[in-house]
PDB file of N, CA and C in Angstrom:
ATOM      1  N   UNK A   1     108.274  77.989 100.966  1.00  0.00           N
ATOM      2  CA  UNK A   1     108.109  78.979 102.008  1.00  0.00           C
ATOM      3  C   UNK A   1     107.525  78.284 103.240  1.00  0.00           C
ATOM      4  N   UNK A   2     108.186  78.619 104.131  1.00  0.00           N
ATOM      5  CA  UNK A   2     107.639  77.735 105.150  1.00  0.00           C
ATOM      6  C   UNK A   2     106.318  78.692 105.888  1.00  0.00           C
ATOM      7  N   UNK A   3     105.389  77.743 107.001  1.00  0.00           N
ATOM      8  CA  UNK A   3     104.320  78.167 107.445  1.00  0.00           C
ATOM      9  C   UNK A   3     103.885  79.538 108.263  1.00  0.00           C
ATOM     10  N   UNK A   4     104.766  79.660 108.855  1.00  0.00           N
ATOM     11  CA  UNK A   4     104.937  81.717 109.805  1.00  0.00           C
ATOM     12  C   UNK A   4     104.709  82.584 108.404  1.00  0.00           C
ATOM     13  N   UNK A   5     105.882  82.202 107.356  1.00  0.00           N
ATOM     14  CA  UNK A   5     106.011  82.882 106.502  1.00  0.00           C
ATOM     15  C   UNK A   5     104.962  83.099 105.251  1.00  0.00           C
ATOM     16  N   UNK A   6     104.064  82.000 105.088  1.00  0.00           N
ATOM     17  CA  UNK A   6     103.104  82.285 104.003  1.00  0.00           C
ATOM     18  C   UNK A   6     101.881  83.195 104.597  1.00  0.00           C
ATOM     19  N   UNK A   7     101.765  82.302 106.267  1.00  0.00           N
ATOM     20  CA  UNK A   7     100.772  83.407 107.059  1.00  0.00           C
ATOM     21  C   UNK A   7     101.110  84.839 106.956  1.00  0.00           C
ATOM     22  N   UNK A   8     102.301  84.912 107.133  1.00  0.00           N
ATOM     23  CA  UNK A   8     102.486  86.944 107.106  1.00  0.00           C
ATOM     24  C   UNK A   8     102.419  87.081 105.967  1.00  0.00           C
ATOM     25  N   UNK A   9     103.211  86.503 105.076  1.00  0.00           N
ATOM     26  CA  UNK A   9     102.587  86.945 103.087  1.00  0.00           C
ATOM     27  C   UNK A   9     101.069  87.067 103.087  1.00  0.00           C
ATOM     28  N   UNK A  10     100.825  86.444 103.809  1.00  0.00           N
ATOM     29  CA  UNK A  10      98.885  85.996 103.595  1.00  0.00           C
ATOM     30  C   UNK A  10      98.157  87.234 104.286  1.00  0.00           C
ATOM     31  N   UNK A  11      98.298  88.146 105.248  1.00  0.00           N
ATOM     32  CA  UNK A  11      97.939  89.125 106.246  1.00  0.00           C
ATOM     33  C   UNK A  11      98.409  90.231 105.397  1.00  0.00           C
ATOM     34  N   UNK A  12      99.809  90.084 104.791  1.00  0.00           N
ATOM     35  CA  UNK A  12     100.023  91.233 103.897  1.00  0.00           C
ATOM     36  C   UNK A  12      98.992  91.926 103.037  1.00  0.00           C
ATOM     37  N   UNK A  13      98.644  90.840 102.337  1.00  0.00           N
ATOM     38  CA  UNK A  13      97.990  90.616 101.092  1.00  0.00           C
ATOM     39  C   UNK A  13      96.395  90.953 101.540  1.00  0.00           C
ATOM     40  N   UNK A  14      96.256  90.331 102.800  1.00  0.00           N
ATOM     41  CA  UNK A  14      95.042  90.567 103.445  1.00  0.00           C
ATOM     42  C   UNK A  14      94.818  92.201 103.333  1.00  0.00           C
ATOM     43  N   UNK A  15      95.681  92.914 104.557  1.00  0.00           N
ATOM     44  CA  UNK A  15      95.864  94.449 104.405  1.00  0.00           C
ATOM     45  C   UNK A  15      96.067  94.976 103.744  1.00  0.00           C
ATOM     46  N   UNK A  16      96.556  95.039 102.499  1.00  0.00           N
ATOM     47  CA  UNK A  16      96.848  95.523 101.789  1.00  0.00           C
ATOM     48  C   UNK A  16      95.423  95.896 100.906  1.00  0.00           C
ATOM     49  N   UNK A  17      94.896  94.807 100.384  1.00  0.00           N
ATOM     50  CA  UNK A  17      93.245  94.488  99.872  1.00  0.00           C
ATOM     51  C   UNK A  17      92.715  95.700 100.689  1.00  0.00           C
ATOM     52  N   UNK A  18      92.415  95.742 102.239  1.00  0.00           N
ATOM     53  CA  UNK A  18      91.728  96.090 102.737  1.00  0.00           C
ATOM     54  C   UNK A  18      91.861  97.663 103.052  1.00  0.00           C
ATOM     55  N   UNK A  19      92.887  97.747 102.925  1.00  0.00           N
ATOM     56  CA  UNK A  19      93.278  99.377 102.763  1.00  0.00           C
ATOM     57  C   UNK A  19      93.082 100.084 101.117  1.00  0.00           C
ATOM     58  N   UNK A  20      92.928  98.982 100.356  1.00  0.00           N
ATOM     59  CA  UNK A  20      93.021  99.505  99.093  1.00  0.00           C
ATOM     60  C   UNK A  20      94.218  99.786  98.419  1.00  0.00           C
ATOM     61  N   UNK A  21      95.184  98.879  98.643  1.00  0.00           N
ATOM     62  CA  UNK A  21      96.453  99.463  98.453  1.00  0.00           C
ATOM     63  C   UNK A  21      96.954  98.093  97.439  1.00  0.00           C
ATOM     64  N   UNK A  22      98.338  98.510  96.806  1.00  0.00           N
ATOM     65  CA  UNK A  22      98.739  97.023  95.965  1.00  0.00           C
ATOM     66  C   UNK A  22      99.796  96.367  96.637  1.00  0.00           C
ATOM     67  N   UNK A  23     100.037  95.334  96.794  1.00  0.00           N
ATOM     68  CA  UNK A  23     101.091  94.361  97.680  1.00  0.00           C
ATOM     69  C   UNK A  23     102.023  94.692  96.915  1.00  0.00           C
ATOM     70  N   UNK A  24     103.009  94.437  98.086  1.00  0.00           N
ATOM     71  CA  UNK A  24     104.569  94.745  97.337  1.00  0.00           C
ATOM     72  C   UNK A  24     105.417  93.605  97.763  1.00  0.00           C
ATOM     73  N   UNK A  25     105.889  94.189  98.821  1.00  0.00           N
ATOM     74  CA  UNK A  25     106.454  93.515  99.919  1.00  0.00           C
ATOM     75  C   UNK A  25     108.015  93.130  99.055  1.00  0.00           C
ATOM     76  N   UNK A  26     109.170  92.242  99.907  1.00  0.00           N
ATOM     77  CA  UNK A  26     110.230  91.803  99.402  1.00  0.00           C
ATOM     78  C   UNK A  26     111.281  92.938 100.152  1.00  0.00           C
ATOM     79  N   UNK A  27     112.235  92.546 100.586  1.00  0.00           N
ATOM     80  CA  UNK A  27     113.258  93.214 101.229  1.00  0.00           C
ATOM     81  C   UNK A  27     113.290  94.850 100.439  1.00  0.00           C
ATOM     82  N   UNK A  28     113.735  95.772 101.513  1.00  0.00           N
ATOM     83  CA  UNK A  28     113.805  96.736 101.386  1.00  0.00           C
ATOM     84  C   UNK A  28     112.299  97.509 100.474  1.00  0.00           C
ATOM     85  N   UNK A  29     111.025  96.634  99.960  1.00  0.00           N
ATOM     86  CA  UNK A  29     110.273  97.302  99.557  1.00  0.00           C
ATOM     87  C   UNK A  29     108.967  97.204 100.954  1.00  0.00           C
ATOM     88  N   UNK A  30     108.003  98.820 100.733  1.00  0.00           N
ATOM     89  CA  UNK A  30     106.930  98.756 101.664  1.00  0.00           C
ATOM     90  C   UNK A  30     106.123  97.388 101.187  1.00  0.00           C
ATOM     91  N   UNK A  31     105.572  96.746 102.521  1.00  0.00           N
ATOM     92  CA  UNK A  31     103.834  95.950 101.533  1.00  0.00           C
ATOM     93  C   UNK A  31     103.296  96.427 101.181  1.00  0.00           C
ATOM     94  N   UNK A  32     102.691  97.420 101.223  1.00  0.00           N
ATOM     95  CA  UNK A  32     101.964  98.023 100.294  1.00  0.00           C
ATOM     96  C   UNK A  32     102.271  99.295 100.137  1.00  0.00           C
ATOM     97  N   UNK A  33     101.173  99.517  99.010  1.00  0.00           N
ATOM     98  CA  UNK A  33     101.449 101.405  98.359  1.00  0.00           C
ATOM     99  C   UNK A  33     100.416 101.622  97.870  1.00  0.00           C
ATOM    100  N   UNK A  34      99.626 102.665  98.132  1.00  0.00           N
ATOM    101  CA  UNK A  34      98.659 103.696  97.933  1.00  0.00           C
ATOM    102  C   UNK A  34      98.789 104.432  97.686  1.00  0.00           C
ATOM    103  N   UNK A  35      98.915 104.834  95.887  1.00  0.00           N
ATOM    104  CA  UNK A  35      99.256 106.271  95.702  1.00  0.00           C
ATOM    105  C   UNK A  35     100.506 106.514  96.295  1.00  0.00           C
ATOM    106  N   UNK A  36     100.659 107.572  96.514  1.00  0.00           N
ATOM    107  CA  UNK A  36     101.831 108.048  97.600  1.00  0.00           C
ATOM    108  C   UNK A  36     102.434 107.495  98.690  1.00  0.00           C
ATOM    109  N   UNK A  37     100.913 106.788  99.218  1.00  0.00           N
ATOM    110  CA  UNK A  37     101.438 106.582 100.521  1.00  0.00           C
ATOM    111  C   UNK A  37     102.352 104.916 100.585  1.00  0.00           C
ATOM    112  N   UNK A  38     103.108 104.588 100.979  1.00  0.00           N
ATOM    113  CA  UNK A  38     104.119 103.097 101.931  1.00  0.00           C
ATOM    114  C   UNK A  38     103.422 103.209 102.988  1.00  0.00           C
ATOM    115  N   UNK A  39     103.384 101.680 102.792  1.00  0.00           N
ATOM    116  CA  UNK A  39     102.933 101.641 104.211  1.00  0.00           C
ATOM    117  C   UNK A  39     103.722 100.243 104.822  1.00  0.00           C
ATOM    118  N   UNK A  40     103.912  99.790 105.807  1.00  0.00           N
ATOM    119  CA  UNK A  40     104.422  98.275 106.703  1.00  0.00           C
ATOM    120  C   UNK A  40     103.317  97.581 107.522  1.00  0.00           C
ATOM    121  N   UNK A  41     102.937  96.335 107.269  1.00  0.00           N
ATOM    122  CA  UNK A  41     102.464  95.850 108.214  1.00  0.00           C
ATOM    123  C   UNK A  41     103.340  94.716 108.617  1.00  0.00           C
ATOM    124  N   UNK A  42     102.858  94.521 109.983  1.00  0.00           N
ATOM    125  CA  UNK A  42     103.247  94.008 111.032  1.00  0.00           C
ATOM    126  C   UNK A  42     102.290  92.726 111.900  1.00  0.00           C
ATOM    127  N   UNK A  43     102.610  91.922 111.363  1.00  0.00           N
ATOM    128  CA  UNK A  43     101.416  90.870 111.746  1.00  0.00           C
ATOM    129  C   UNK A  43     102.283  90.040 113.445  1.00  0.00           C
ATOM    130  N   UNK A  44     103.183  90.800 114.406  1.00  0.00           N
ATOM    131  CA  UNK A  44     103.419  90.495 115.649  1.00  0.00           C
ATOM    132  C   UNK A  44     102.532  89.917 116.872  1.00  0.00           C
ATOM    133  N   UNK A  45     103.048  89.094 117.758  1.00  0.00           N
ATOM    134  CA  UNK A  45     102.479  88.966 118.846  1.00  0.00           C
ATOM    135  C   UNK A  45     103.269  89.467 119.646  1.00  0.00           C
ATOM    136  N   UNK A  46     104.077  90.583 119.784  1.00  0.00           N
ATOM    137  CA  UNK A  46     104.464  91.198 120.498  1.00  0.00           C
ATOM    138  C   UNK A  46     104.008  92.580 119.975  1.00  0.00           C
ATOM    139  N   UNK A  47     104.146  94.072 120.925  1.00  0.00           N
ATOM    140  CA  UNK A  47     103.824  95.423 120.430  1.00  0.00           C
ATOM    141  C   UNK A  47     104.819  95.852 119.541  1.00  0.00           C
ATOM    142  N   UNK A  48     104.643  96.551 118.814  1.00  0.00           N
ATOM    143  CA  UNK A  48     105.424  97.396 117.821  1.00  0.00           C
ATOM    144  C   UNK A  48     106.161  98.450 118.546  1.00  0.00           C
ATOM    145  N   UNK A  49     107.597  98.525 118.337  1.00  0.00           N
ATOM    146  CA  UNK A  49     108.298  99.441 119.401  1.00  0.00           C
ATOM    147  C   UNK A  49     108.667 100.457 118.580  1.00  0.00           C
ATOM    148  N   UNK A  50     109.199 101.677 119.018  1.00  0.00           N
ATOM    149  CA  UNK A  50     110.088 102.596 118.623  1.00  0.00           C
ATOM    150  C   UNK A  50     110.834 102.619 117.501  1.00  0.00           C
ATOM    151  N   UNK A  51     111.568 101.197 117.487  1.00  0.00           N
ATOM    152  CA  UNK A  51     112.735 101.420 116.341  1.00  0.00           C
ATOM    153  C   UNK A  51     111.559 101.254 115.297  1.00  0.00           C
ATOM    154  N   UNK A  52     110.935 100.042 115.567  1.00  0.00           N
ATOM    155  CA  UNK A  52     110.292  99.585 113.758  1.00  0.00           C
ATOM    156  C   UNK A  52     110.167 101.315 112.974  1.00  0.00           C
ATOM    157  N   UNK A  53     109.164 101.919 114.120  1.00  0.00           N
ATOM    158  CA  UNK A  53     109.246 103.436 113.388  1.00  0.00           C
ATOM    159  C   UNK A  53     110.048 104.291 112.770  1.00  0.00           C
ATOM    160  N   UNK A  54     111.119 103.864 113.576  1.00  0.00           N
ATOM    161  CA  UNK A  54     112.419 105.099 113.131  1.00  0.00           C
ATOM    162  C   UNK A  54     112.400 104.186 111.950  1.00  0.00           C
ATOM    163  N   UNK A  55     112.502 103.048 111.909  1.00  0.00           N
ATOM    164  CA  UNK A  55     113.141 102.281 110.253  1.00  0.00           C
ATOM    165  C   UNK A  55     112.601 102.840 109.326  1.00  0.00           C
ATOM    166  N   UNK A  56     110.963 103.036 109.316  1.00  0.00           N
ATOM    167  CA  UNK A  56     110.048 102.892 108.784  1.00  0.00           C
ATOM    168  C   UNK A  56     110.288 104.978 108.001  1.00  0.00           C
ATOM    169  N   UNK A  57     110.297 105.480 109.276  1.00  0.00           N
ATOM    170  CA  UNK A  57     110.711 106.433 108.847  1.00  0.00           C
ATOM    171  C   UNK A  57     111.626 106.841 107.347  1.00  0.00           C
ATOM    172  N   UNK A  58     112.916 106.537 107.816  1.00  0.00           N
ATOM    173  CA  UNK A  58     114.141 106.258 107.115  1.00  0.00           C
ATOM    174  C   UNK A  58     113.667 105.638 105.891  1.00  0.00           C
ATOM    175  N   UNK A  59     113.302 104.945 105.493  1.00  0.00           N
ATOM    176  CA  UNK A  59     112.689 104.439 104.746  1.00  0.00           C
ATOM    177  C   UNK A  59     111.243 104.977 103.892  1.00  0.00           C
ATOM    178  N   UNK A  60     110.684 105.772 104.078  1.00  0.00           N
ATOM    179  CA  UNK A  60     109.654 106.702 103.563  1.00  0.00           C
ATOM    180  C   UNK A  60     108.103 106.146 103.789  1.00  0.00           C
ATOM    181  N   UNK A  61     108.158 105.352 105.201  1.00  0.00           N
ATOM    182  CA  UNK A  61     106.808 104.631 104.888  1.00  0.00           C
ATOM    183  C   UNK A  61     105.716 106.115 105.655  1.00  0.00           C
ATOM    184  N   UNK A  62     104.590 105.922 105.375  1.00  0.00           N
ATOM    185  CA  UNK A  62     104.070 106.834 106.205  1.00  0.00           C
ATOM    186  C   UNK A  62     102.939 106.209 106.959  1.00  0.00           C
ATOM    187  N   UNK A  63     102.736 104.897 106.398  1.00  0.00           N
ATOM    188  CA  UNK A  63     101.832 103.897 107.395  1.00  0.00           C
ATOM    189  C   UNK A  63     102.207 102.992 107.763  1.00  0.00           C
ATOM    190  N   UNK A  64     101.678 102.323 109.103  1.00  0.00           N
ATOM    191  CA  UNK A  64     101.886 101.398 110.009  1.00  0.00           C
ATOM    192  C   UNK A  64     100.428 100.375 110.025  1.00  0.00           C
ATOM    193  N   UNK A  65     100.380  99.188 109.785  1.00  0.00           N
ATOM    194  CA  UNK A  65      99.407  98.516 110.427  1.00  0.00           C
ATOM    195  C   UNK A  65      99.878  97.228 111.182  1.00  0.00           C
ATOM    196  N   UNK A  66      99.203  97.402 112.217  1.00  0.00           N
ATOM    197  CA  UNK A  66      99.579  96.171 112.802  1.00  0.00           C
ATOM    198  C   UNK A  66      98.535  95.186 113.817  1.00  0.00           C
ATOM    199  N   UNK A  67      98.750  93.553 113.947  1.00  0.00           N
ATOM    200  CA  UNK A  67      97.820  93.253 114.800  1.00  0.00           C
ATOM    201  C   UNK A  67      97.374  93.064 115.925  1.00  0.00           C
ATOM    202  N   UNK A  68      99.069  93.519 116.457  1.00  0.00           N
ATOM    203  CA  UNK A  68      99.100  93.809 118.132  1.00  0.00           C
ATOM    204  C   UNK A  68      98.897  94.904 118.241  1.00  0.00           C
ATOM    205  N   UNK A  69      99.632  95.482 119.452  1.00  0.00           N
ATOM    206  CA  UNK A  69      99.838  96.851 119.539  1.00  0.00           C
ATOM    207  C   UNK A  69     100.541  97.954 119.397  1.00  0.00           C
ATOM    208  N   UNK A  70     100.811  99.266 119.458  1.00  0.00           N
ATOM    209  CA  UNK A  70     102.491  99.662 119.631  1.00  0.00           C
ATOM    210  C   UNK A  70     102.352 100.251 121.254  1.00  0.00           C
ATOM    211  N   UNK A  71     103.452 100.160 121.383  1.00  0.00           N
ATOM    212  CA  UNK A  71     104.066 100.600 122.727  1.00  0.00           C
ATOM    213  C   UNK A  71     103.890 102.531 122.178  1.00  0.00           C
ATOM    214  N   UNK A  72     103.719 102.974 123.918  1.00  0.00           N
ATOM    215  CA  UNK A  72     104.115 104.390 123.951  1.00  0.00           C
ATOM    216  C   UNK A  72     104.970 105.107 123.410  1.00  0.00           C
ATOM    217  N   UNK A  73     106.451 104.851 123.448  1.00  0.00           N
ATOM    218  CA  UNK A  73     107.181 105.514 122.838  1.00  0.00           C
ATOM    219  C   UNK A  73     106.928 105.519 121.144  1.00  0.00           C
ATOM    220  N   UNK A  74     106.504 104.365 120.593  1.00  0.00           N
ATOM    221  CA  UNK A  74     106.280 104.112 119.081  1.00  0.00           C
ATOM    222  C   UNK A  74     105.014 104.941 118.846  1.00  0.00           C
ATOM    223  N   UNK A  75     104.604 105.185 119.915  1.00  0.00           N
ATOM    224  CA  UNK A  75     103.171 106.370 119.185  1.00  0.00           C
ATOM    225  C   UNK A  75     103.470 107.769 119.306  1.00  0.00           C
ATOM    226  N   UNK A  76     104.354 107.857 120.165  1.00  0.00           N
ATOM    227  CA  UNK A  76     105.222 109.563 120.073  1.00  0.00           C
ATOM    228  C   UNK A  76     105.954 109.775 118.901  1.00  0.00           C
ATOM    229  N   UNK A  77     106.428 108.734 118.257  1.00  0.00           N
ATOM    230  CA  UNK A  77     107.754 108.889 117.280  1.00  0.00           C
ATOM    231  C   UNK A  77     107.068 108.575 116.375  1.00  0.00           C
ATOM    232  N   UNK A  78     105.687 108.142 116.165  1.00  0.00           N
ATOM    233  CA  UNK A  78     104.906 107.994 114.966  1.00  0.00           C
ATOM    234  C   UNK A  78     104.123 109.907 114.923  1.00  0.00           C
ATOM    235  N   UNK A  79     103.899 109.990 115.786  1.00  0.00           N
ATOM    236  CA  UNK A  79     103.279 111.312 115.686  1.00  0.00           C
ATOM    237  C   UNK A  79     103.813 112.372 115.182  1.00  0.00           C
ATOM    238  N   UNK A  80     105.392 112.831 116.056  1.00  0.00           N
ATOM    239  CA  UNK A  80     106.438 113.054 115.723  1.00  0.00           C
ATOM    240  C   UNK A  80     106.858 113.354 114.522  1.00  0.00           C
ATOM    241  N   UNK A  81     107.041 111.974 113.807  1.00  0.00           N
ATOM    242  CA  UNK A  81     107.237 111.578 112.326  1.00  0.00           C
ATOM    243  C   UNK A  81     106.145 112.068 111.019  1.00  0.00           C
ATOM    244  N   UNK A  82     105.012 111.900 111.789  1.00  0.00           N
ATOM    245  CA  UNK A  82     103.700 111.913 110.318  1.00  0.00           C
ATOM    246  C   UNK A  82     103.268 110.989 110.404  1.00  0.00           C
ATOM    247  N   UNK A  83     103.790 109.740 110.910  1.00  0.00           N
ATOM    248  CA  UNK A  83     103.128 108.178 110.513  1.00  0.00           C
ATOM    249  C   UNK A  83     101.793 107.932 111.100  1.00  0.00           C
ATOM    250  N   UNK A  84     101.230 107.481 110.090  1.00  0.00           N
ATOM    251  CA  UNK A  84      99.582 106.897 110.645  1.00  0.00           C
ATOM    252  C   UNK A  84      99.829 105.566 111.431  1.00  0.00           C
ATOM    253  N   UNK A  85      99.400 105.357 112.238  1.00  0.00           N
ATOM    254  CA  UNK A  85      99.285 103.975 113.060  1.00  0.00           C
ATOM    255  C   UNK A  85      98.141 103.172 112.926  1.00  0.00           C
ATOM    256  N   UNK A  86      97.614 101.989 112.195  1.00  0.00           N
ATOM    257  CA  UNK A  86      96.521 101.885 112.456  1.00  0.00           C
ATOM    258  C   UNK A  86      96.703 100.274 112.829  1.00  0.00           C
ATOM    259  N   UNK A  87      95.644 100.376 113.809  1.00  0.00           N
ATOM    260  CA  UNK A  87      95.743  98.819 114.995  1.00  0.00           C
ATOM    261  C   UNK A  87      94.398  98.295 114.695  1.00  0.00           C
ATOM    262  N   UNK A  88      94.419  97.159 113.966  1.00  0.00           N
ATOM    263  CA  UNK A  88      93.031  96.829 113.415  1.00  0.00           C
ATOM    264  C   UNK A  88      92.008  97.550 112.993  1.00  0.00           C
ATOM    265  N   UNK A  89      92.597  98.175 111.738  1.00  0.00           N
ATOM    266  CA  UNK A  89      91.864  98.820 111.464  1.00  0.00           C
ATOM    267  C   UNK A  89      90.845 100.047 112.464  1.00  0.00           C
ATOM    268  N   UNK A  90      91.799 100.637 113.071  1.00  0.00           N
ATOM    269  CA  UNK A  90      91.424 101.943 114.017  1.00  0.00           C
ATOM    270  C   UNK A  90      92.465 102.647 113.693  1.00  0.00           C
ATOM    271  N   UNK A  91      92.616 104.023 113.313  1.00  0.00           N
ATOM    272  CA  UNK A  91      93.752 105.068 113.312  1.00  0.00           C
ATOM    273  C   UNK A  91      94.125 105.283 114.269  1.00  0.00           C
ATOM    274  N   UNK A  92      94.814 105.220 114.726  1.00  0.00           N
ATOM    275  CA  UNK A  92      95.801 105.694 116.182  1.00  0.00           C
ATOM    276  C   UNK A  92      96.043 107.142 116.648  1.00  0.00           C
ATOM    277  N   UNK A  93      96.819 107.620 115.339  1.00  0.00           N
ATOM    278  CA  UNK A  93      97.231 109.011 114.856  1.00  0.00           C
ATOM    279  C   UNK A  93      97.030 109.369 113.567  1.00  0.00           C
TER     280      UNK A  93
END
């Protein structure tokens, strides 16, 4: 596995711990799961936009964490949706 990639396995695993949740991760599965809840994190240096949400949606996640930010429209369509946003550990929505 190369180095980008063990770091985001590694942040996964990080958040995941820290939410209390169990790592998952692997195509088409959430990183983590809590009970009920899916969730995605997002370890970007860019903001989290719109689509990631709609995916995320479609997909049944109902949480978001990430270590940038999200853009405006991604916090309407998270709201919208149900999705929790949380940006270092702060709830968004």
């Amino acid at each position: 596995m190369r180095k980008p990639q063990q770091r985001a396995r590694r942040y996964e695993k990080e958040q995941a711990k820290k939410h209390r949740g169990k790592a998952k991760g692997g195509p088409g599965q959430p990183d983590y799961t809590r009970g009920k809840v899916k969730a995605e994190v997002k370890n970007w240096q860019r903001p989290v936009h719109s689509g990631v949400v709609k995916k995320a949606k479609q997909n049944g996640v109902t949480e978001i964490v990430s270590s940038s930010r999200f853009t405006q429209p991604a916090i309407e369509e998270a709201k919208n949706a149900g999705i929790t946003l949380i940006l270092r550990g702060k709830r968004l929505t």
